[in-house]
C-alpha atoms as a PDB file:
ATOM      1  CA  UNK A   1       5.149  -5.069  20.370  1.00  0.00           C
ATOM      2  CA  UNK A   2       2.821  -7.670  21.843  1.00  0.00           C
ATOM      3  CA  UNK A   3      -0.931  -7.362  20.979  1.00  0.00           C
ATOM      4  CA  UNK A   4      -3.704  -9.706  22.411  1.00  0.00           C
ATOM      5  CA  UNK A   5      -7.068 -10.255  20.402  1.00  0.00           C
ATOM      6  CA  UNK A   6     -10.266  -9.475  22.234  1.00  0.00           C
ATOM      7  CA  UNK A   7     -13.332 -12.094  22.129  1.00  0.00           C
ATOM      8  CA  UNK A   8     -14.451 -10.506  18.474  1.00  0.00           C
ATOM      9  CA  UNK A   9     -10.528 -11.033  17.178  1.00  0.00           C
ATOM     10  CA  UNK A  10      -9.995  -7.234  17.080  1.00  0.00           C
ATOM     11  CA  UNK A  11      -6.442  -5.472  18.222  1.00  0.00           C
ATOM     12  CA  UNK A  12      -5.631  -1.990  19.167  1.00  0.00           C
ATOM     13  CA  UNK A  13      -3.122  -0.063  18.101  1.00  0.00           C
ATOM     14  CA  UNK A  14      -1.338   2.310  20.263  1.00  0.00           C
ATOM     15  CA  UNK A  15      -1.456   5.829  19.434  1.00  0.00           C
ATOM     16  CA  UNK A  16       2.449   5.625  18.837  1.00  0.00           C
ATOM     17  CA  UNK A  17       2.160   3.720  15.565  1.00  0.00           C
ATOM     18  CA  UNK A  18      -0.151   7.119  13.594  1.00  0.00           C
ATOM     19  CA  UNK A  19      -3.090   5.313  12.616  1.00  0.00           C
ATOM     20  CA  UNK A  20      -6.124   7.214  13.550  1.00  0.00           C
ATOM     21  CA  UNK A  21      -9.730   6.221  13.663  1.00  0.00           C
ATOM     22  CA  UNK A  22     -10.954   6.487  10.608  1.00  0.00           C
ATOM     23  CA  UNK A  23      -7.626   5.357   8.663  1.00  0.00           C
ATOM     24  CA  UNK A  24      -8.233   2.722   6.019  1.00  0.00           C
ATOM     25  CA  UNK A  25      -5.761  -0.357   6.295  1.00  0.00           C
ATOM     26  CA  UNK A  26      -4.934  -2.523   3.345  1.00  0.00           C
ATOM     27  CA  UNK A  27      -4.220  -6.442   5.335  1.00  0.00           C
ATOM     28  CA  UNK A  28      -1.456  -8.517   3.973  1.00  0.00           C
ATOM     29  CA  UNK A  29      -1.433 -12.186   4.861  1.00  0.00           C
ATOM     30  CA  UNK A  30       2.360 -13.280   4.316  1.00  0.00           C
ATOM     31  CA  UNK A  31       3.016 -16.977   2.903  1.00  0.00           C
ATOM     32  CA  UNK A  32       4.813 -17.346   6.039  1.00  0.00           C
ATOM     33  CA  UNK A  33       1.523 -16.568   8.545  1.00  0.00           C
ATOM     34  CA  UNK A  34       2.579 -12.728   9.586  1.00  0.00           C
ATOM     35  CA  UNK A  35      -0.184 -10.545   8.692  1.00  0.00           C
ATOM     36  CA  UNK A  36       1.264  -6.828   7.857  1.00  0.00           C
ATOM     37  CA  UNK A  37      -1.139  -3.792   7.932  1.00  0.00           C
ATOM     38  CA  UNK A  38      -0.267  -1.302   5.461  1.00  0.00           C
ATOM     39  CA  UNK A  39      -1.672   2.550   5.991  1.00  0.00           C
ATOM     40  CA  UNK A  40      -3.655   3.412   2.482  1.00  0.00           C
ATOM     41  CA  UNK A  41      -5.561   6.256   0.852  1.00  0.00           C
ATOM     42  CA  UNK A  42      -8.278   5.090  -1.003  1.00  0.00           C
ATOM     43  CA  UNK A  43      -8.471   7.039  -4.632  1.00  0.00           C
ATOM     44  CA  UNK A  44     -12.025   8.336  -5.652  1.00  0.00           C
ATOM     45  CA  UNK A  45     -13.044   5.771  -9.146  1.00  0.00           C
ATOM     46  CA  UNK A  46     -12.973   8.893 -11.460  1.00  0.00           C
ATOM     47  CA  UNK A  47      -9.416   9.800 -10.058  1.00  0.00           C
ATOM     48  CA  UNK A  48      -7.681   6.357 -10.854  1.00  0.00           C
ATOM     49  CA  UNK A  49      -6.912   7.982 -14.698  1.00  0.00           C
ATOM     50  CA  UNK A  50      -4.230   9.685 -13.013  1.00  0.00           C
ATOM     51  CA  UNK A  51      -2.530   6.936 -11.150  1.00  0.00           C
ATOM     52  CA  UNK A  52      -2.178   4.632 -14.040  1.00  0.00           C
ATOM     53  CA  UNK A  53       1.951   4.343 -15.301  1.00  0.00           C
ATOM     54  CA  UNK A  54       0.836   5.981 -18.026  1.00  0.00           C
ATOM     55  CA  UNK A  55      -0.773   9.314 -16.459  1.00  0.00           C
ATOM     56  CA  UNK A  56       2.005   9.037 -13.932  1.00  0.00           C
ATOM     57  CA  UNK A  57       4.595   9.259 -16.389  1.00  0.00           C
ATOM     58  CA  UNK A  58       3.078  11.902 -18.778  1.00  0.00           C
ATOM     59  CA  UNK A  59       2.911  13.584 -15.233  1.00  0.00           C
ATOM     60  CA  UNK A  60       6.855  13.457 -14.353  1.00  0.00           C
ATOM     61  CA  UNK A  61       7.660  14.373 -18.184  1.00  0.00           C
ATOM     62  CA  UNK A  62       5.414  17.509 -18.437  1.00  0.00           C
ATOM     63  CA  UNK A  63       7.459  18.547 -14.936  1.00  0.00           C
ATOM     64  CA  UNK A  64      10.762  18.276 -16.483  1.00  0.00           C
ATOM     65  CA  UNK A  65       9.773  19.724 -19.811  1.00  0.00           C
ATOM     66  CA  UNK A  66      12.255  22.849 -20.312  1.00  0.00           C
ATOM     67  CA  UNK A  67       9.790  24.561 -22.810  1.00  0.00           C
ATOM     68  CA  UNK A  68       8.472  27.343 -21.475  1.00  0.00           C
ATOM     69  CA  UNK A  69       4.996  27.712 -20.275  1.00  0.00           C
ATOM     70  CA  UNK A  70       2.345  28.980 -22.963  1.00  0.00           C
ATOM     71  CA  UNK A  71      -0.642  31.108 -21.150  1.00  0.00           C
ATOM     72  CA  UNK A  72      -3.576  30.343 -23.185  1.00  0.00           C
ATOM     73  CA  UNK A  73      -6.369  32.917 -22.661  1.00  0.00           C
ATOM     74  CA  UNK A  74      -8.197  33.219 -26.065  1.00  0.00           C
ATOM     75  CA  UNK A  75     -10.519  30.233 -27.400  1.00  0.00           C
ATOM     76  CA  UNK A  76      -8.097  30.553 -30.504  1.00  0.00           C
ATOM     77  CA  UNK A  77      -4.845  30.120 -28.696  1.00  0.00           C
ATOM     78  CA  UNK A  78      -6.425  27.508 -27.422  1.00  0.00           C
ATOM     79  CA  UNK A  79      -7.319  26.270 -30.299  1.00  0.00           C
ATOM     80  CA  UNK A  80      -3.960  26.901 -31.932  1.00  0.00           C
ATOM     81  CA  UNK A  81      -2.300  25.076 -28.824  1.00  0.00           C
ATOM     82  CA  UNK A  82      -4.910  22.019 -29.631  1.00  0.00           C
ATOM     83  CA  UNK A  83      -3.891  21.848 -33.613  1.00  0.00           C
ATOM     84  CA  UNK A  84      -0.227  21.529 -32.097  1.00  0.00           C
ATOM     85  CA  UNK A  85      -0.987  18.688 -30.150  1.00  0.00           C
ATOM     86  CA  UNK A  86      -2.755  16.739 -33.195  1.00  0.00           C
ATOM     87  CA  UNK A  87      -0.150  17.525 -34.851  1.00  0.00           C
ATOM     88  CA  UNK A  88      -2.327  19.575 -37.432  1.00  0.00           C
ATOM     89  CA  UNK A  89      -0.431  22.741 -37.378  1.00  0.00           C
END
């Protein structure tokens, strides 16, 4: 696809590619001169805990724990559940 740069060095995209107004776009200058635009979503600053490898992979492992589920509904179940995770009871 063949794009031409206005006077301010700005390109539009055709509808047929999905980015909307609005859309952030992260730019990649290649060592080779292409430029790729990649489509992001930017991640609120007290969300990023939960994209670190670390979250990500507690994440995956909780999903493919085959314990069963514990309901907790009482402050002490939940603090029974707590002493379990410190390893105090």
């Amino acid at each position: 696809m063949l794009l031409q740069t206005d006077a301010r060095r700005r390109i539009t995209l055709p509808p047929s590619v999905g980015i909307k107004p609005g859309d952030a776009i992260d730019l990649e200058i290649l060592e080779d001169g292409r430029i790729m635009l990649i489509p992001v979503e930017a991640v609120p600053k007290h969300q990023l805990w939960a994209w670190t490898t670390e979250a990500k992979q507690a994440i995956s492992d909780s999903l493919t724990d085959p314990r069963p589920s514990i309901e907790v509904t009482t402050p002490k179940q939940a603090a029974d559940v707590a002493k379990r995770w410190t390893n105090e009871g």
